[in-house]
Structures are given as structure tokens and as C-alpha cells.
PDB file of N, CA and C in Angstrom:
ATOM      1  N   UNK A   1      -8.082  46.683 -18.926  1.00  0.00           N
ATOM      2  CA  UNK A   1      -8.132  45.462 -18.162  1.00  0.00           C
ATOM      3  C   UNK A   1      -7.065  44.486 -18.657  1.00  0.00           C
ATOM      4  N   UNK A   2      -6.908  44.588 -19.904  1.00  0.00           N
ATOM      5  CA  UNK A   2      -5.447  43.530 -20.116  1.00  0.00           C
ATOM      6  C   UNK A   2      -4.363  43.927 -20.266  1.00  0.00           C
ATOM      7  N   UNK A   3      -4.132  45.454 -19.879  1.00  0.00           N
ATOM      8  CA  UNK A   3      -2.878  45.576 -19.262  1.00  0.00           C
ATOM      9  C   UNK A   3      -2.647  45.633 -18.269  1.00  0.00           C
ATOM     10  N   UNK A   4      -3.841  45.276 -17.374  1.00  0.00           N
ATOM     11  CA  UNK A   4      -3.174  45.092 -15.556  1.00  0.00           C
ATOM     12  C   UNK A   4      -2.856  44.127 -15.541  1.00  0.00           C
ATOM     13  N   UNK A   5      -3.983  42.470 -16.425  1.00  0.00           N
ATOM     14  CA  UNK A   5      -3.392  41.495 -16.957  1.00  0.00           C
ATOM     15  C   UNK A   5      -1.741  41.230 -16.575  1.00  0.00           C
ATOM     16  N   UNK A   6      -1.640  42.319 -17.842  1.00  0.00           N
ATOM     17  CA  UNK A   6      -0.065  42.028 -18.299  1.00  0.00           C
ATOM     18  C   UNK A   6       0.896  42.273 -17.240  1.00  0.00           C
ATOM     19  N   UNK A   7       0.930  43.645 -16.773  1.00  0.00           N
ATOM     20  CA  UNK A   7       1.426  43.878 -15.528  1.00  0.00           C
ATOM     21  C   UNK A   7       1.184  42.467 -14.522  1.00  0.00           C
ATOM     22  N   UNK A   8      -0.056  42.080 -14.015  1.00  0.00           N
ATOM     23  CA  UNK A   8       0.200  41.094 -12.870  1.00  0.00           C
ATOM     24  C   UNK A   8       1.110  40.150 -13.669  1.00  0.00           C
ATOM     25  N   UNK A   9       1.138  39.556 -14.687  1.00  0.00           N
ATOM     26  CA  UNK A   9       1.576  38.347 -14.894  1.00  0.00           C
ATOM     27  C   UNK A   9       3.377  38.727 -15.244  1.00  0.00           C
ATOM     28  N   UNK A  10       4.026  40.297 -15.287  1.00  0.00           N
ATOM     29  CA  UNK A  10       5.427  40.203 -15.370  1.00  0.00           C
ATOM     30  C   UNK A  10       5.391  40.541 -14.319  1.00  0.00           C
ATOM     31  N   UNK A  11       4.581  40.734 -12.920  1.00  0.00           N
ATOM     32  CA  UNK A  11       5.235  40.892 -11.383  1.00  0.00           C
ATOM     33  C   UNK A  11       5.467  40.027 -11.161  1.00  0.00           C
ATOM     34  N   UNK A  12       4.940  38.408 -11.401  1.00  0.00           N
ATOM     35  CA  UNK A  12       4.676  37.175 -11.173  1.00  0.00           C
ATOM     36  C   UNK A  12       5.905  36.295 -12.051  1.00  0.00           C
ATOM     37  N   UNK A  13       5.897  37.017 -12.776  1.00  0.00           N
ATOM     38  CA  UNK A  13       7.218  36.729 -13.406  1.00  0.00           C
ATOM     39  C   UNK A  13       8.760  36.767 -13.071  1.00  0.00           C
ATOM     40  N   UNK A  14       8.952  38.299 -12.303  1.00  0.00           N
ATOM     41  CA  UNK A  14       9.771  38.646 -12.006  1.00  0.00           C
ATOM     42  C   UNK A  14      10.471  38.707 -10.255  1.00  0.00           C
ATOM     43  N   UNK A  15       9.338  38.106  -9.779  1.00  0.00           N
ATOM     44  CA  UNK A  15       9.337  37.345  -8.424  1.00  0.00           C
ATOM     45  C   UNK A  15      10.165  36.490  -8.521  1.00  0.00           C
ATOM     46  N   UNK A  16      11.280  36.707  -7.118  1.00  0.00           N
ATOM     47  CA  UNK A  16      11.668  35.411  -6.977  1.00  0.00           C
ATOM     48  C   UNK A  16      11.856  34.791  -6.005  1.00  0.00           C
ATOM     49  N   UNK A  17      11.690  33.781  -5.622  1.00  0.00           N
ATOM     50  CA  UNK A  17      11.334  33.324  -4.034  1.00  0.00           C
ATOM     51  C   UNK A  17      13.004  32.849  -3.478  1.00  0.00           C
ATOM     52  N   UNK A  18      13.211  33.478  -2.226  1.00  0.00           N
ATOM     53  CA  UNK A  18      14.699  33.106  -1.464  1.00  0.00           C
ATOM     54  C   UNK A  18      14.475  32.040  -1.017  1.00  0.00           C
ATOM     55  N   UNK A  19      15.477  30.876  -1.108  1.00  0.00           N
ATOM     56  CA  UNK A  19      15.416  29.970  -0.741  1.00  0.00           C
ATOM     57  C   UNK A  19      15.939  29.725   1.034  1.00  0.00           C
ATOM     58  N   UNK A  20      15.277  29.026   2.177  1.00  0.00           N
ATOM     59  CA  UNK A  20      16.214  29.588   3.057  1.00  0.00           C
ATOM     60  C   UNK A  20      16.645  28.172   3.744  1.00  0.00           C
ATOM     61  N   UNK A  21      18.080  28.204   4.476  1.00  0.00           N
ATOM     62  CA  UNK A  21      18.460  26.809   4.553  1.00  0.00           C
ATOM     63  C   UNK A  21      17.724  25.912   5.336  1.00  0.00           C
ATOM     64  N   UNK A  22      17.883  24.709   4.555  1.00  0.00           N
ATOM     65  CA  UNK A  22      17.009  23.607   5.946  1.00  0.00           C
ATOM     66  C   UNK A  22      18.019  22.925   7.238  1.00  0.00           C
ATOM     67  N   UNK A  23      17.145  22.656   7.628  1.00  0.00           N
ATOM     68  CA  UNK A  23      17.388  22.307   9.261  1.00  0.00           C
ATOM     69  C   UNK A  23      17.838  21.135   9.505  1.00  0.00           C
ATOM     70  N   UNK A  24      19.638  21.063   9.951  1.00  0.00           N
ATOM     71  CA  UNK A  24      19.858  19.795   9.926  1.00  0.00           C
ATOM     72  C   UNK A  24      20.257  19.281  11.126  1.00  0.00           C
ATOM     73  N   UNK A  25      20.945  18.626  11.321  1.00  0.00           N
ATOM     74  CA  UNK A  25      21.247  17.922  12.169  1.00  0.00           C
ATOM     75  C   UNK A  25      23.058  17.727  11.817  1.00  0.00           C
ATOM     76  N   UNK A  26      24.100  17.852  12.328  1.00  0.00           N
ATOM     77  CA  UNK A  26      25.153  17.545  11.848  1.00  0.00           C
ATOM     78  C   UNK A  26      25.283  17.083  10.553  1.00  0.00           C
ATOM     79  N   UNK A  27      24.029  17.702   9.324  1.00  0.00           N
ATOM     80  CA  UNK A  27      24.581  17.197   8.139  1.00  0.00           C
ATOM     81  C   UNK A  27      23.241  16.703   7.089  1.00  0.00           C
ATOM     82  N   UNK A  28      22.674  16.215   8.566  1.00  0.00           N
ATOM     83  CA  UNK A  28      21.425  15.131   8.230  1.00  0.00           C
ATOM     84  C   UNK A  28      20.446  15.885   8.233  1.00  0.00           C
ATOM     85  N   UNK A  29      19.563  16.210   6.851  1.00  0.00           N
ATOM     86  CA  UNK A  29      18.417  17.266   7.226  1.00  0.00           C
ATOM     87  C   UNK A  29      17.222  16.419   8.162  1.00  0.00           C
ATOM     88  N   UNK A  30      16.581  17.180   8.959  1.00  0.00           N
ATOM     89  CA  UNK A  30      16.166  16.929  10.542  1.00  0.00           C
ATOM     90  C   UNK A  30      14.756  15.622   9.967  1.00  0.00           C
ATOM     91  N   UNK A  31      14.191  15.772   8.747  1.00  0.00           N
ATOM     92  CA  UNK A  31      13.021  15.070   8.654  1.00  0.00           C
ATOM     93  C   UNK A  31      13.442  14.011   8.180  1.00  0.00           C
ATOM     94  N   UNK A  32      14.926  13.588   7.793  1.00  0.00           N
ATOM     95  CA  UNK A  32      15.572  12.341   7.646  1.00  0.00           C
ATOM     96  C   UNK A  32      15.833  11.884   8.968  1.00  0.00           C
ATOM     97  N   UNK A  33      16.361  12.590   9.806  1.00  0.00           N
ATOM     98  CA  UNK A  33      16.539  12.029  11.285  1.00  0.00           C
ATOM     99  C   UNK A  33      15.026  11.873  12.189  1.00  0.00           C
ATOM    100  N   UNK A  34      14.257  12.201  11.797  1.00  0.00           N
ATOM    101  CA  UNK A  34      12.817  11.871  12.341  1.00  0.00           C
ATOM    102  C   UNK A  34      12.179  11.076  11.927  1.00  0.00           C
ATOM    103  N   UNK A  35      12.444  10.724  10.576  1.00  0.00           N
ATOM    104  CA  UNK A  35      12.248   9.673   9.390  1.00  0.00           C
ATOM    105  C   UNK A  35      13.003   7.837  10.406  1.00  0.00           C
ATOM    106  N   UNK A  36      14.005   8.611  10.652  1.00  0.00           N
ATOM    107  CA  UNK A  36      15.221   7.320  10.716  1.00  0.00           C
ATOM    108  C   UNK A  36      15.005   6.713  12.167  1.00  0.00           C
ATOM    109  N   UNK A  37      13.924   7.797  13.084  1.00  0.00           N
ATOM    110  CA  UNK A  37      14.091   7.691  14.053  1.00  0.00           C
ATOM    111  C   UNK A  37      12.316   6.593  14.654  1.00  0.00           C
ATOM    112  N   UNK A  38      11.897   7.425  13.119  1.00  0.00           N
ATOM    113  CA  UNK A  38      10.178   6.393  13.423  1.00  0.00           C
ATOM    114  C   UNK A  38      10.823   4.895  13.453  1.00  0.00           C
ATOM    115  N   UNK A  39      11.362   4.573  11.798  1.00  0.00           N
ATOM    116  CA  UNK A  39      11.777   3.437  11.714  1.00  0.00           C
ATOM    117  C   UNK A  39      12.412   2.490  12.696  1.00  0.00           C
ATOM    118  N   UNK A  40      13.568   3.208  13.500  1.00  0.00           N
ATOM    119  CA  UNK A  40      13.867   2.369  14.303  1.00  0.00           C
ATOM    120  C   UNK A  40      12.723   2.265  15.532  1.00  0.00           C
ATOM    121  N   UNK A  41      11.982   2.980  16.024  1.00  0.00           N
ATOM    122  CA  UNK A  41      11.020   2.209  16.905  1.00  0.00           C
ATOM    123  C   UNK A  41       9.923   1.615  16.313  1.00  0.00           C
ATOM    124  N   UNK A  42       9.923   1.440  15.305  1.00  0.00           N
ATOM    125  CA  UNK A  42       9.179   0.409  15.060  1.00  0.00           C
ATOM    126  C   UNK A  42       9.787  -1.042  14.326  1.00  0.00           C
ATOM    127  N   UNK A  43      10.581  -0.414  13.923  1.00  0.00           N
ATOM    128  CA  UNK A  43      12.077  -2.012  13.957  1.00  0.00           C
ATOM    129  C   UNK A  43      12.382  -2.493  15.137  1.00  0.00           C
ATOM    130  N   UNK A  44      12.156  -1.925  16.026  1.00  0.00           N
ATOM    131  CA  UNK A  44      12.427  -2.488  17.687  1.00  0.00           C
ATOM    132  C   UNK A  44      11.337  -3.769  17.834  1.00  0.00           C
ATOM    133  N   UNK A  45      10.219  -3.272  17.483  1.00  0.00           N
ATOM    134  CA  UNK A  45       9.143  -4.380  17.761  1.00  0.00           C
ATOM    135  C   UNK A  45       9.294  -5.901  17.174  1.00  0.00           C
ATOM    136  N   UNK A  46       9.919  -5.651  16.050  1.00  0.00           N
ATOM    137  CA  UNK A  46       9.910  -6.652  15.144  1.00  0.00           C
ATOM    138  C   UNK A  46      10.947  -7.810  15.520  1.00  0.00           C
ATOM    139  N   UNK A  47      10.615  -9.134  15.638  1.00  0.00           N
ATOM    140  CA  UNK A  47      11.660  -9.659  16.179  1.00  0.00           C
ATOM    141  C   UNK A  47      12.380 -10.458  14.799  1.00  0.00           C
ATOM    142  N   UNK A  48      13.930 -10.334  14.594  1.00  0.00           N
ATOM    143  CA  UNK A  48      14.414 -10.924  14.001  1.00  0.00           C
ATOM    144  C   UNK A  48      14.655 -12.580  13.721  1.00  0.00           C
ATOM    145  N   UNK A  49      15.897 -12.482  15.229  1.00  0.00           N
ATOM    146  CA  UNK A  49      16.569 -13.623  15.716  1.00  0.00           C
ATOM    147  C   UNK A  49      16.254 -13.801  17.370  1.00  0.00           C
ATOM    148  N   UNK A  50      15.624 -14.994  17.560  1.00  0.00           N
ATOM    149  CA  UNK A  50      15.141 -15.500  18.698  1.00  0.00           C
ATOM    150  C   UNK A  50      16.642 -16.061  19.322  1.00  0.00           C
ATOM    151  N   UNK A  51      16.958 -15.886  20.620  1.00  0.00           N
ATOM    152  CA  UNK A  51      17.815 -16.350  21.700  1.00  0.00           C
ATOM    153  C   UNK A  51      17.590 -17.721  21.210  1.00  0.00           C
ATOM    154  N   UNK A  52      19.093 -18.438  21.334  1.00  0.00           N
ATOM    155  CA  UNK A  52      18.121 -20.064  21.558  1.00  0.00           C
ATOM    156  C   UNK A  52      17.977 -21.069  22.966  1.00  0.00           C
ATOM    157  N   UNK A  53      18.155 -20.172  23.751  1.00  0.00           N
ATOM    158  CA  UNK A  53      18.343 -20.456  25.144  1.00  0.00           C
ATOM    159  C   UNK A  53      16.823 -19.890  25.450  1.00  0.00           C
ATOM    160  N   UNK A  54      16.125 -19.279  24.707  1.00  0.00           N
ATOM    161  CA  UNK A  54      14.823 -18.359  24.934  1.00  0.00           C
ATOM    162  C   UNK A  54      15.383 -17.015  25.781  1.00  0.00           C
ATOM    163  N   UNK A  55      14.048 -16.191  26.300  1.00  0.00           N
ATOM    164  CA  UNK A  55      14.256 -14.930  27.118  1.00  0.00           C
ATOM    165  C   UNK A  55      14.173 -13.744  26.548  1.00  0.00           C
ATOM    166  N   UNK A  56      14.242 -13.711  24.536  1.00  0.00           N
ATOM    167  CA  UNK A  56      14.257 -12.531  23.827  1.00  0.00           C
ATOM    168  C   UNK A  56      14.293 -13.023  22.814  1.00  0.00           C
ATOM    169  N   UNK A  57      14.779 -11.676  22.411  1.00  0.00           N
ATOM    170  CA  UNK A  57      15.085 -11.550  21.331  1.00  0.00           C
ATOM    171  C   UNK A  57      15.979 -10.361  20.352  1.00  0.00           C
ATOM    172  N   UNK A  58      16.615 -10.496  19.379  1.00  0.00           N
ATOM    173  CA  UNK A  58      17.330  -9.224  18.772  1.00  0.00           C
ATOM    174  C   UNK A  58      16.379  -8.647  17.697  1.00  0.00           C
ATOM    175  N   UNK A  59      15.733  -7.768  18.042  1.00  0.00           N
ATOM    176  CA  UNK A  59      15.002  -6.776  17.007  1.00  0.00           C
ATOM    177  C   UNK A  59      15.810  -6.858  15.640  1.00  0.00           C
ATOM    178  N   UNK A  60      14.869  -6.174  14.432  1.00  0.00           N
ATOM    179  CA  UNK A  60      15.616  -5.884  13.492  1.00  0.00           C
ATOM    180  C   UNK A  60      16.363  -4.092  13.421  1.00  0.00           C
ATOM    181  N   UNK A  61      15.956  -3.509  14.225  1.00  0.00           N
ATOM    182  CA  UNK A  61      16.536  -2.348  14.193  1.00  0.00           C
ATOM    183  C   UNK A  61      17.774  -2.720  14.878  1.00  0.00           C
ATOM    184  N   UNK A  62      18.150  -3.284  15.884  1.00  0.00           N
ATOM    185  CA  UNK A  62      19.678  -3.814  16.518  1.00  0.00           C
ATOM    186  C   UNK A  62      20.291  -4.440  15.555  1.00  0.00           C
ATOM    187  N   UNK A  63      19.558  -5.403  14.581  1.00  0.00           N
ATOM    188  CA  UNK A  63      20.449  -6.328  13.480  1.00  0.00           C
ATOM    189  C   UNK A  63      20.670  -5.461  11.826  1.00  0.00           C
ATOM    190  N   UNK A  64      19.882  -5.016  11.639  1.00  0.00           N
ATOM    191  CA  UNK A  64      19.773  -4.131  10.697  1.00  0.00           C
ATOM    192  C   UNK A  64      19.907  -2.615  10.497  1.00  0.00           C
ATOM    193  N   UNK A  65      18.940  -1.926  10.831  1.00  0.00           N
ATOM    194  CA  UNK A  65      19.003  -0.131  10.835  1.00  0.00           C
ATOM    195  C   UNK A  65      19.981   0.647  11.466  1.00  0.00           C
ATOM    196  N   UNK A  66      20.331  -0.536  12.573  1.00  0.00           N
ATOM    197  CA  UNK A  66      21.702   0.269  13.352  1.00  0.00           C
ATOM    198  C   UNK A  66      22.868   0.375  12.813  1.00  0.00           C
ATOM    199  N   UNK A  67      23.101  -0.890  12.079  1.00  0.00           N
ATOM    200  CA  UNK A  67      24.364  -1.309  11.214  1.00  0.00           C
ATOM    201  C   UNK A  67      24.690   0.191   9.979  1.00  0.00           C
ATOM    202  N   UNK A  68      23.034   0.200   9.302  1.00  0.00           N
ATOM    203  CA  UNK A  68      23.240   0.832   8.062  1.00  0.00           C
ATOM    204  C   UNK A  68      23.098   2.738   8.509  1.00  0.00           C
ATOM    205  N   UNK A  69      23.506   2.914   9.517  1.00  0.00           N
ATOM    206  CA  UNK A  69      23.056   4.011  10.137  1.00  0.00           C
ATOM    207  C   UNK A  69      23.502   5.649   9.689  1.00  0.00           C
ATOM    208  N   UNK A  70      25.045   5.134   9.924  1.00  0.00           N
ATOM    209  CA  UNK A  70      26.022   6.032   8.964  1.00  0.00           C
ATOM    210  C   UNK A  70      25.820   6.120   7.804  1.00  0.00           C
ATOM    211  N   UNK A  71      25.146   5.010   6.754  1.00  0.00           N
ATOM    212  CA  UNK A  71      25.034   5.076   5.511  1.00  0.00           C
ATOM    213  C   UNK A  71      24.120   6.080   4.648  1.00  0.00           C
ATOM    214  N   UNK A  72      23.005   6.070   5.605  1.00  0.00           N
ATOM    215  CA  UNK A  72      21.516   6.494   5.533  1.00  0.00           C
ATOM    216  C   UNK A  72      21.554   8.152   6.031  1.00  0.00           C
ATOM    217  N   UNK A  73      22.219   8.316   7.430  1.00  0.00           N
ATOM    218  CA  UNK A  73      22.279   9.648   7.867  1.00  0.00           C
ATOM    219  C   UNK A  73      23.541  10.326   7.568  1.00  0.00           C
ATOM    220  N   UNK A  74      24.497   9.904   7.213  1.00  0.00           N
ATOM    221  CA  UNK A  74      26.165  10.265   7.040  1.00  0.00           C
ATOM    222  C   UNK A  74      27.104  10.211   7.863  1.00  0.00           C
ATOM    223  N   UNK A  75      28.184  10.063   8.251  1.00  0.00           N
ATOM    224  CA  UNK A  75      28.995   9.624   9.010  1.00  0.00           C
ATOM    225  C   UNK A  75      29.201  10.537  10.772  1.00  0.00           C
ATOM    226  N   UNK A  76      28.755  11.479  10.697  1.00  0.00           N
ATOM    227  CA  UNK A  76      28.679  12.555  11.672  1.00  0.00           C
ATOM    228  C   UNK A  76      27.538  12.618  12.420  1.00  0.00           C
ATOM    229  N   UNK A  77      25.956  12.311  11.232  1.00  0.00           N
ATOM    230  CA  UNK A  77      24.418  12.142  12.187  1.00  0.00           C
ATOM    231  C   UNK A  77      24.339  10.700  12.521  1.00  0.00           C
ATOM    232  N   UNK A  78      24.777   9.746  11.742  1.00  0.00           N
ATOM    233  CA  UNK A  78      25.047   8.430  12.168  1.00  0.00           C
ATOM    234  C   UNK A  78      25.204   8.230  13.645  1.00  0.00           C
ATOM    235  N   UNK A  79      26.827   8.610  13.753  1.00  0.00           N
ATOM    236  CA  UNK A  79      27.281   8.645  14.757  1.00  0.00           C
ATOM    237  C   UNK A  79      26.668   8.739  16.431  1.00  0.00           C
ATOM    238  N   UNK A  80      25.891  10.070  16.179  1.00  0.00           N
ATOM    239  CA  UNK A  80      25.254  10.582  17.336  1.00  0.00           C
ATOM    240  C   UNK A  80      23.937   9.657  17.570  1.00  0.00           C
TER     241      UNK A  80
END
């Protein structure tokens, strides 16, 4: 019994798991762009800067998240 032990624990040993590539987006792995993509609708809601004529307003995702867009996703998932 403790050499099947031994045996399981150098199969377990000698396993090695393939890593396989993740899923991107021009660059941007995809759960950063789904990530980036909650944020901005819910930065939409949020109002920054009020018109001063009234009628709206500029969200913070238009004043903010859009700006830093390229920074966050890279210059290529940005973009799109």
C-alpha cells in the first residue's frame, strides 16, 4: 500500500499541465475587454459635468474611461 502511495504521488509529480493561449482581443485578453466594457456602462450613468445651459450632461465614462482607453487596453484594443 505505500508503494502505490509512492507511485501515485511521482505520477502527480511528473504531470505537467499545457498551458493553452488565452483569448484576446487585438492584444487585450477578452476578460479585460469585458471588464472595460462593464465599467464604461456603468460610467455612462454617472454624471460628471452638468451643461450649463441645462439638457444633460457628460458622463464620466465620456470624460474619463474613454480618454484612458488605450492605456488600460493597449493601443490596438483601445482603438477599436
Amino acid at each position: 500500500m505505500a508503494e502505490e502511495r509512492d507511485l501515485t504521488q511521482e505520477q502527480e509529480e511528473e504531470h505537467e499541465f499545457a498551458r493553452t493561449p488565452m483569448s484576446s482581443i487585438l492584444g487585450a485578453p477578452l476578460s479585460w475587454v469585458a471588464l472595460f466594457g462593464a465599467l464604461t456602462g456603468v460610467g455612462s450613468l454617472i454624471p460628471v459635468l452638468m451643461y450649463p445651459a441645462g439638457g444633460g450632461y457628460a458622463s464620466l465614462s465620456t470624460t474619463v474611461l474613454f480618454g484612458v482607453t488605450g492605456l488600460l487596453l493597449g493601443p490596438w484594443a483601445g482603438f477599436v
